[in-house]
Protein backbone atom coordinates (compact mmCIF):
# COMPACT_ATOMS: atom_id res chain seq x y z
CA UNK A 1 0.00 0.00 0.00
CA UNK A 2 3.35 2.35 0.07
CA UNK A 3 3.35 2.71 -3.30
CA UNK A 4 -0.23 4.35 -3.67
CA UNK A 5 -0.75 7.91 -3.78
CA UNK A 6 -3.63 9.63 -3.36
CA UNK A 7 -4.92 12.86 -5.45
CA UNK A 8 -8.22 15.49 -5.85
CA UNK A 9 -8.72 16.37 -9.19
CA UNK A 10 -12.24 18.15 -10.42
CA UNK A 11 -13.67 16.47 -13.29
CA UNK A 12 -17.28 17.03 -14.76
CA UNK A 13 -18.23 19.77 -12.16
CA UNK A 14 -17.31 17.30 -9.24
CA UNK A 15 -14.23 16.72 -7.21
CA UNK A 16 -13.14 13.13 -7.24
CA UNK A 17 -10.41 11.40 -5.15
CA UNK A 18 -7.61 9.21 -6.80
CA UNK A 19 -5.67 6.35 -5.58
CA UNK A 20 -2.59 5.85 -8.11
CA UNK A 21 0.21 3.94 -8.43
CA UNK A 22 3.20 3.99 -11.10
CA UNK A 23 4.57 6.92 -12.46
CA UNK A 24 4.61 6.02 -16.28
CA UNK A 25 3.50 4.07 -18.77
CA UNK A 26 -0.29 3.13 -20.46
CA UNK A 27 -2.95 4.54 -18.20
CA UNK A 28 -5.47 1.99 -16.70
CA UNK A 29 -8.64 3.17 -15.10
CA UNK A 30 -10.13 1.17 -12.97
CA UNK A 31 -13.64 1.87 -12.03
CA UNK A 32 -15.57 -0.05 -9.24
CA UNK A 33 -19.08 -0.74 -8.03
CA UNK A 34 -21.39 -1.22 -5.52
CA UNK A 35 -20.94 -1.18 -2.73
CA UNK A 36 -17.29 -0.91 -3.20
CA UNK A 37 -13.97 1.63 -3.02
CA UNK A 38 -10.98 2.49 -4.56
CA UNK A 39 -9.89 0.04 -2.12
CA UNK A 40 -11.51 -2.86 -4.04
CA UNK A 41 -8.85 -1.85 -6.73
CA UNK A 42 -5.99 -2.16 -4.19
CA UNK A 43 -4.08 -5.41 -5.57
CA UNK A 44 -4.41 -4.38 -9.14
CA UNK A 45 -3.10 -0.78 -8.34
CA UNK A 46 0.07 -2.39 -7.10
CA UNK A 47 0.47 -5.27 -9.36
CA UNK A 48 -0.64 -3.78 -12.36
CA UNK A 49 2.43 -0.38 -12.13
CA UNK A 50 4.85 -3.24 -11.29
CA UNK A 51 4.09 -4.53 -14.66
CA UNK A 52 4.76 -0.89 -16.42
CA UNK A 53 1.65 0.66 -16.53
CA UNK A 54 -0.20 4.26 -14.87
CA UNK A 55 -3.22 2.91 -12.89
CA UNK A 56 -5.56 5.10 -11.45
CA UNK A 57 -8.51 4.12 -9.40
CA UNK A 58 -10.99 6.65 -8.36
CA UNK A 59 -13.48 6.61 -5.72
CA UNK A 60 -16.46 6.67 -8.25
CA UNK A 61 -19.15 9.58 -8.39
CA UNK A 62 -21.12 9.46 -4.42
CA UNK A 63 -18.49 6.87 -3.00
CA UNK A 64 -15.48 7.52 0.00
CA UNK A 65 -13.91 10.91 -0.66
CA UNK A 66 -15.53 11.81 -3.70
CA UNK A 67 -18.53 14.01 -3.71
CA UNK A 68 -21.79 12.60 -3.86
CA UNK A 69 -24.47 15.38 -5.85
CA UNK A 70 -27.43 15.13 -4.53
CA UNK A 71 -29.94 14.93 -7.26
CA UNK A 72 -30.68 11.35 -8.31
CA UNK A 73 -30.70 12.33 -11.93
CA UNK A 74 -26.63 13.54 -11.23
CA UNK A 75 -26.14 9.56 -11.23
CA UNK A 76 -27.25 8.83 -14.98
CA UNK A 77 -24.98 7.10 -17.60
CA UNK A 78 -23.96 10.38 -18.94
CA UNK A 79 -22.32 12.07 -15.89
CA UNK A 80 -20.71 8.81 -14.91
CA UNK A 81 -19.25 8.57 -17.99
CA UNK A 82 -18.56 12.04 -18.36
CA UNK A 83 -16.27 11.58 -15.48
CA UNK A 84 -14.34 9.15 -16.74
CA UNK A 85 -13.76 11.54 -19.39
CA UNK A 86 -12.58 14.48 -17.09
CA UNK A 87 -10.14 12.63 -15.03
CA UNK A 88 -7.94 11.61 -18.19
CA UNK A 89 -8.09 15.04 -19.09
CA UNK A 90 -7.10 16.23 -15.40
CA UNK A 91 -4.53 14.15 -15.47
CA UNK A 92 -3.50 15.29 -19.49
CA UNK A 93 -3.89 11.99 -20.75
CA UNK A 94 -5.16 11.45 -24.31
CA UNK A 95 -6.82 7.93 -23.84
CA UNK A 96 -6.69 4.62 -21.70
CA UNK A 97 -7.25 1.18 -20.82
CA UNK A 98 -10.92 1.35 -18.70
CA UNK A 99 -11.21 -1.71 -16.63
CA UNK A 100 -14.73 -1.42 -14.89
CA UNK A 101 -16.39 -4.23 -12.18
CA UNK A 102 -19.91 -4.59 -11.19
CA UNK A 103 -21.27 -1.20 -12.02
CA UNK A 104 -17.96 -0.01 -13.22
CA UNK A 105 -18.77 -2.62 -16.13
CA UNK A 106 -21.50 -0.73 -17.19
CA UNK A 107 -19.60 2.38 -17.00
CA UNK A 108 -16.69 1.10 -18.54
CA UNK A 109 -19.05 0.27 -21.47
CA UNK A 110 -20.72 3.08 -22.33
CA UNK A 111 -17.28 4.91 -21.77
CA UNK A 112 -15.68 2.75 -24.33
CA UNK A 113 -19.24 3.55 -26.51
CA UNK A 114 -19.10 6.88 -26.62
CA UNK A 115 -15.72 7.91 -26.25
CA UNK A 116 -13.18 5.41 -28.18
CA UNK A 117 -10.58 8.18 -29.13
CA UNK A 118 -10.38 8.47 -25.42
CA UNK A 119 -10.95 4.65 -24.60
CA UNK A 120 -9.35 2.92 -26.79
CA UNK A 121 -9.40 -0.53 -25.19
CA UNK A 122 -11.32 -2.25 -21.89
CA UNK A 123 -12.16 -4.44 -19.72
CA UNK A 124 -15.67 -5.52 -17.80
CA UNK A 125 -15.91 -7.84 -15.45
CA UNK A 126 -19.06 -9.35 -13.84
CA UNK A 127 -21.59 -7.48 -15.76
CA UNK A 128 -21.88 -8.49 -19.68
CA UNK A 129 -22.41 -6.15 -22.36
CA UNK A 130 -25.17 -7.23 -24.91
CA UNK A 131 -26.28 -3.62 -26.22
CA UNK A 132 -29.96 -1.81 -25.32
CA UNK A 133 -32.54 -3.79 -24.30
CA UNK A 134 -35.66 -3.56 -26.19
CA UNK A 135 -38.37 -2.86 -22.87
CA UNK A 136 -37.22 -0.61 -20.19
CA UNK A 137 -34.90 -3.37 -17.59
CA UNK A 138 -36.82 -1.87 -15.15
CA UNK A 139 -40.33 -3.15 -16.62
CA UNK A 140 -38.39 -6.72 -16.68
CA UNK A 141 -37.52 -6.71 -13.10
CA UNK A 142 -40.87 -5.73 -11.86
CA UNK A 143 -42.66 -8.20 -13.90
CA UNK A 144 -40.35 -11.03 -13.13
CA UNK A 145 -40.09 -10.33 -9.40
CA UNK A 146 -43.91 -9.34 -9.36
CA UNK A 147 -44.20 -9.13 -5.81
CA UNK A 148 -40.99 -11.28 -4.25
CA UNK A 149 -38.35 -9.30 -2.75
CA UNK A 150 -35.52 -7.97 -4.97
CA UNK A 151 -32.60 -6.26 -4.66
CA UNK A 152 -32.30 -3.72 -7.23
CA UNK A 153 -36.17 -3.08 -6.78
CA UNK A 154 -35.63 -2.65 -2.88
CA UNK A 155 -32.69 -0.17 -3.81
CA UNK A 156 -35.22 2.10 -6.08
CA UNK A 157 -38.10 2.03 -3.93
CA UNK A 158 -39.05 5.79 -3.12
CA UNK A 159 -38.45 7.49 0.08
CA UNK A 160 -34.66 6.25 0.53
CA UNK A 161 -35.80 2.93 2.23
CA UNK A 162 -32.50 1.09 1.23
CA UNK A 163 -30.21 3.91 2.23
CA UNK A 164 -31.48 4.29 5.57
CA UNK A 165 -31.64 0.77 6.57
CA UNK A 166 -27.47 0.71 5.25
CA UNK A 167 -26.55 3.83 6.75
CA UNK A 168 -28.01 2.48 10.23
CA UNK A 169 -26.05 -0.82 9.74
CA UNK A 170 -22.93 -0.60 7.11
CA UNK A 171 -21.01 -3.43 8.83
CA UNK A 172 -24.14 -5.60 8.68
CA UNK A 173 -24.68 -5.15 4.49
CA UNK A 174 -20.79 -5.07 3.69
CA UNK A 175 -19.87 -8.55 6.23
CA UNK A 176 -23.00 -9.95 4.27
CA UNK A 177 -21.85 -9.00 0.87
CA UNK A 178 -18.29 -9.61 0.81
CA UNK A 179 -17.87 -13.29 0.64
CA UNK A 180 -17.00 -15.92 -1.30
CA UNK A 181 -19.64 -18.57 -2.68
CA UNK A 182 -19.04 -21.31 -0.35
CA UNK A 183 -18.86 -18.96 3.07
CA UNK A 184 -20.78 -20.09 6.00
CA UNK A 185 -23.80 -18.01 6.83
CA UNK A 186 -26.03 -17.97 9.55
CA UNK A 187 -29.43 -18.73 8.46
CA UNK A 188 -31.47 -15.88 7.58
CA UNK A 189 -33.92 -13.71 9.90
CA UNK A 190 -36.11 -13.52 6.80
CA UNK A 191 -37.07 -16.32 4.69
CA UNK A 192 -40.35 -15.32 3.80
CA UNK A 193 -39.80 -14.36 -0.35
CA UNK A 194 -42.06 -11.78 -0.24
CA UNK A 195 -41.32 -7.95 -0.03
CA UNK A 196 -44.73 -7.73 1.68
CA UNK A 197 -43.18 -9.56 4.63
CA UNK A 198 -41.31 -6.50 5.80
CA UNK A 199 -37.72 -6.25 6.31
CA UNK A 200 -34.91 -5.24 4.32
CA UNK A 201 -31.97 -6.73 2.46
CA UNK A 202 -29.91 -7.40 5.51
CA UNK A 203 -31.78 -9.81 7.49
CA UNK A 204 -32.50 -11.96 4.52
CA UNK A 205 -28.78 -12.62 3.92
CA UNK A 206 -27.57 -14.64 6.61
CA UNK A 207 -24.55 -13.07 8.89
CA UNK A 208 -21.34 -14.74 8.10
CA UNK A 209 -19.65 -17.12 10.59
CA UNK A 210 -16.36 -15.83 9.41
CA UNK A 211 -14.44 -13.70 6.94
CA UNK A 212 -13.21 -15.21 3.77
CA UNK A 213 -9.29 -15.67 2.83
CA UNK A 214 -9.36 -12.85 0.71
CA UNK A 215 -10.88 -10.27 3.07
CA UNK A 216 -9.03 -9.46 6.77
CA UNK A 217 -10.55 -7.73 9.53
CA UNK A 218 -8.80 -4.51 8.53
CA UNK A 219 -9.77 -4.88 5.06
CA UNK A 220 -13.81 -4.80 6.60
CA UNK A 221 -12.84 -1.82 8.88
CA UNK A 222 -11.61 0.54 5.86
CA UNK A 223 -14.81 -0.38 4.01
CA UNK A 224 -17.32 0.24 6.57
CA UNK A 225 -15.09 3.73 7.52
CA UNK A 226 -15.66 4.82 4.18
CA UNK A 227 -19.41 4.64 3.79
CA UNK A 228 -19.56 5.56 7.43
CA UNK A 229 -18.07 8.67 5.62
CA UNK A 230 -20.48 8.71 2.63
CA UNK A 231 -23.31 7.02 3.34
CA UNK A 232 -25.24 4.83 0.71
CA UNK A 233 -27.22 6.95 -0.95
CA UNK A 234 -24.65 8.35 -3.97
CA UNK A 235 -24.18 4.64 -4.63
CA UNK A 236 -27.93 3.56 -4.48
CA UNK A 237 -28.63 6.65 -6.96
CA UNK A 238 -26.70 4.48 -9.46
CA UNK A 239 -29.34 1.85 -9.52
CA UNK A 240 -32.33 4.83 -9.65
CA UNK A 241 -31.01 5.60 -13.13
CA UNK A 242 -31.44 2.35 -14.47
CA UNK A 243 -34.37 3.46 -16.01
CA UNK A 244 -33.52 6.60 -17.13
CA UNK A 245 -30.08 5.43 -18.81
CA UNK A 246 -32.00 3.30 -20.72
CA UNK A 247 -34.77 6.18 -21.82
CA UNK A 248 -31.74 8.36 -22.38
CA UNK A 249 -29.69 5.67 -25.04
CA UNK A 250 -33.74 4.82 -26.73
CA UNK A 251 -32.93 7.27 -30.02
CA UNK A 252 -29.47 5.84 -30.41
CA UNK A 253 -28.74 3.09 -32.88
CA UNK A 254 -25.44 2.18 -32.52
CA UNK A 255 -24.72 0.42 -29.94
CA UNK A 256 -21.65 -1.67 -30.93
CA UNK A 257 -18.11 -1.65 -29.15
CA UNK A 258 -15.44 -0.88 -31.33
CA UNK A 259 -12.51 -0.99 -29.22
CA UNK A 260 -10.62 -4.06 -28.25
CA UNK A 261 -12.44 -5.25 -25.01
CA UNK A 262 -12.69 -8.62 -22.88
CA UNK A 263 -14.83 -10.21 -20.18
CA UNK A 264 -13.56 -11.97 -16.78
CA UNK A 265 -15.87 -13.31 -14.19
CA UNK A 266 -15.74 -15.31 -11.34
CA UNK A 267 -17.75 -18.77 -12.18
CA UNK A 268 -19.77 -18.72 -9.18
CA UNK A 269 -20.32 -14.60 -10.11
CA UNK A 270 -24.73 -14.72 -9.08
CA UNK A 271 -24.63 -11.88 -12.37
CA UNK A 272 -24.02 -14.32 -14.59
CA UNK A 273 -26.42 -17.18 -13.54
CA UNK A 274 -24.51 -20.50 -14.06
CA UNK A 275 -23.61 -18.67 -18.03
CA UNK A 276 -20.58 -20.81 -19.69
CA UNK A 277 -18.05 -19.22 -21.31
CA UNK A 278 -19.09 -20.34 -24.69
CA UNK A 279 -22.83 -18.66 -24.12
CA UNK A 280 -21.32 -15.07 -22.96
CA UNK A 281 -19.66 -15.34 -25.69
CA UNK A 282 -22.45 -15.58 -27.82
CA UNK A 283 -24.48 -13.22 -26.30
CA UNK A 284 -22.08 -10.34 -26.51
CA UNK A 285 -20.16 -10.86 -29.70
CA UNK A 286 -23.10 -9.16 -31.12
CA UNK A 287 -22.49 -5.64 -29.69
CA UNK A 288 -18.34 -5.88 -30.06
CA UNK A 289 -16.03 -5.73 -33.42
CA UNK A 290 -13.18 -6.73 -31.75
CA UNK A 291 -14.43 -9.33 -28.61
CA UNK A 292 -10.76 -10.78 -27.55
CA UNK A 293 -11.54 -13.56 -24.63
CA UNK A 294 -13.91 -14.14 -22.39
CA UNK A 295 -12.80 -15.68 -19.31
CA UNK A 296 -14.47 -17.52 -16.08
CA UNK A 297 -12.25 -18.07 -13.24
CA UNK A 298 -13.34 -21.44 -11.43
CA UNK A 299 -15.02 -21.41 -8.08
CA UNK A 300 -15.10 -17.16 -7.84
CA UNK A 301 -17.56 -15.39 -7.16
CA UNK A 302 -18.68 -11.60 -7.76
CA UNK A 303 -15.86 -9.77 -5.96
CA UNK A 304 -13.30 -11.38 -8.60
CA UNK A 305 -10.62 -8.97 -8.64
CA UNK A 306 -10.22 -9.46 -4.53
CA UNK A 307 -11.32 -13.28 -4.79
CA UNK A 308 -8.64 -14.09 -7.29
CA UNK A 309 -6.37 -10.72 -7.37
CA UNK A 310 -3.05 -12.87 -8.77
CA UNK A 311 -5.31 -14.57 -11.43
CA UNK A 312 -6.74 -11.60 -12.56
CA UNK A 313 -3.55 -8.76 -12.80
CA UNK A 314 -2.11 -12.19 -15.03
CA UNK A 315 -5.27 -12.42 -17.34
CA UNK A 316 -5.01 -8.35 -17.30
CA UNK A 317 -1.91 -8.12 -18.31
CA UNK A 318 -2.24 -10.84 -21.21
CA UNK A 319 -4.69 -9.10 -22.87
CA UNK A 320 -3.18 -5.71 -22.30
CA UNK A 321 -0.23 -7.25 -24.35
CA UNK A 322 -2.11 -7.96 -27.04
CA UNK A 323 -2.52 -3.81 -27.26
CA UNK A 324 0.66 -3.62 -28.59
């Protein structure tokens, strides 16, 4: 962690902390999701400048030490990637590697979309890319959830519901969240399916019995700090736009990647749903000219870059040189 530096920069009307490492070489920017840090970034920050390159990780739009705007409509597709955009140019760099997870995938994607002179490779990982979906995702959900409890619906429900109950309880969400597929859990307080039966997200994930071998005590501590800090609500704004981002991109019609791009996912990732290799690969080759590898690390789950961080800098740095 000695060799990471921290800066402010402003970049799209917002001031936005970076953690950096390496002095020289290709930028890489690394963009993570929910509910997640910088500090998510932390093995690929350090492994990733070994191998030559300038990696920057910021602490995205309403996370840690970055400010959080507080309109939900601040939190669209077009700000997020908008800030992508002003950090290589507060940092005078002409384009980079974007490497996004969870809902840095997304923003990675529409980054690499709509800016390729600036983007001119990337990486997702966890979330696939397969274009603009034809009916609103948010009509989906709601019909195919009709009244069970769901996640992303819980998040978006009006009044700030989710925020509050995380805000109250960060330790309980984040010790819930960040473990690996086969963790022990406690059983549930809620097992009841539907939202009707009251309760939030946290007492229908059972507590863990332990941390996983990828996450220490300290690790935990940093996390929960930093949205002790923040609170939930910047983050949770992300999901409120789902609907709008997709209103937003309805009058485009291109909607194909044209940089050189690959997937990675842990196996066990829940995003994916069981998906082989060979059937993401279907899916997305569609929306991508130049689709190098797609690539599904056994027994992983969602948090892939922490799960597997030696795996992943290695499967990084193969396809970064196939840039050259």
């Amino acid at each position: 962690m000695t060799d990471i530096t921290f800066k402010k920069i402003q970049s799209n009307g917002i001031n936005m902390r970076l953690a950096m490492s390496g002095d020289s070489g290709p930028m890489l920017l690394l963009a993570h999701g929910w509910p997640e840090s910088w500090y998510s970034w932390r093995h690929q920050l350090t492994g990733l400048a070994a191998a030559g390159y300038r990696v920057v990780a910021p602490d995205m739009r309403g996370y840690g030490e970055t400010d959080a705007p507080p309109e939900v409509d601040d939190y669209d597709m077009d700000h997020l990637t908008g800030d992508m955009v002003g950090i290589l140019d507060a940092l005078n760099e002409p384009s980079a590697t974007i490497i996004g997870h969870d809902w840095g995938s997304p923003v990675a994607q529409f980054s690499a979309l709509y800016y390729p002179q600036r983007f001119t490779s990337m990486v997702i990982m966890s979330v696939p890319y397969t274009g603009h979906a034809p009916r609103n995702p948010l009509e989906t959900m709601r019909a195919t959830f009709a009244d069970n409890f769901f996640y992303i619906l819980y998040h978006i429900e009006p009044g700030g519901v989710a925020e509050r109950d995380y805000d109250r309880d960060p330790r309980g969400i984040l010790s819930r969240l960040y473990l690996s597929p086969d963790s022990p859990r406690e059983a549930p307080q809620i097992t009841n399916p539907k939202r009707s039966a009251g309760g939030g997200w946290i007492p229908r994930l059972g507590a863990p019995k332990g941390l996983p071998d990828w996450l220490t005590g300290e690790d935990l501590d940093y996390y929960v700090d930093q949205f002790t800090v923040s609170g939930f609500r910047g983050g949770l704004n992300y999901y409120r736009n789902i609907g709008r981002n997709w209103e937003l991109m309805a009058d485009r019609t291109d909607f194909v990647i044209k940089v050189p791009s690959m997937f990675l996912a842990g196996e066990k990732d829940m995003v994916i749903a069981r998906a082989s290799k060979d059937a993401l690969q279907t899916r997305m080759e569609p929306y991508f000219t130049d689709l190098r590898n797609v690539v599904l690390f056994p027994k992983i789950g969602h948090w892939v870059q922490q799960e597997a961080p030696g795996e992943t800098n290695n499967v990084l740095l193969d396809f970064l040189k196939t840039l050259d």
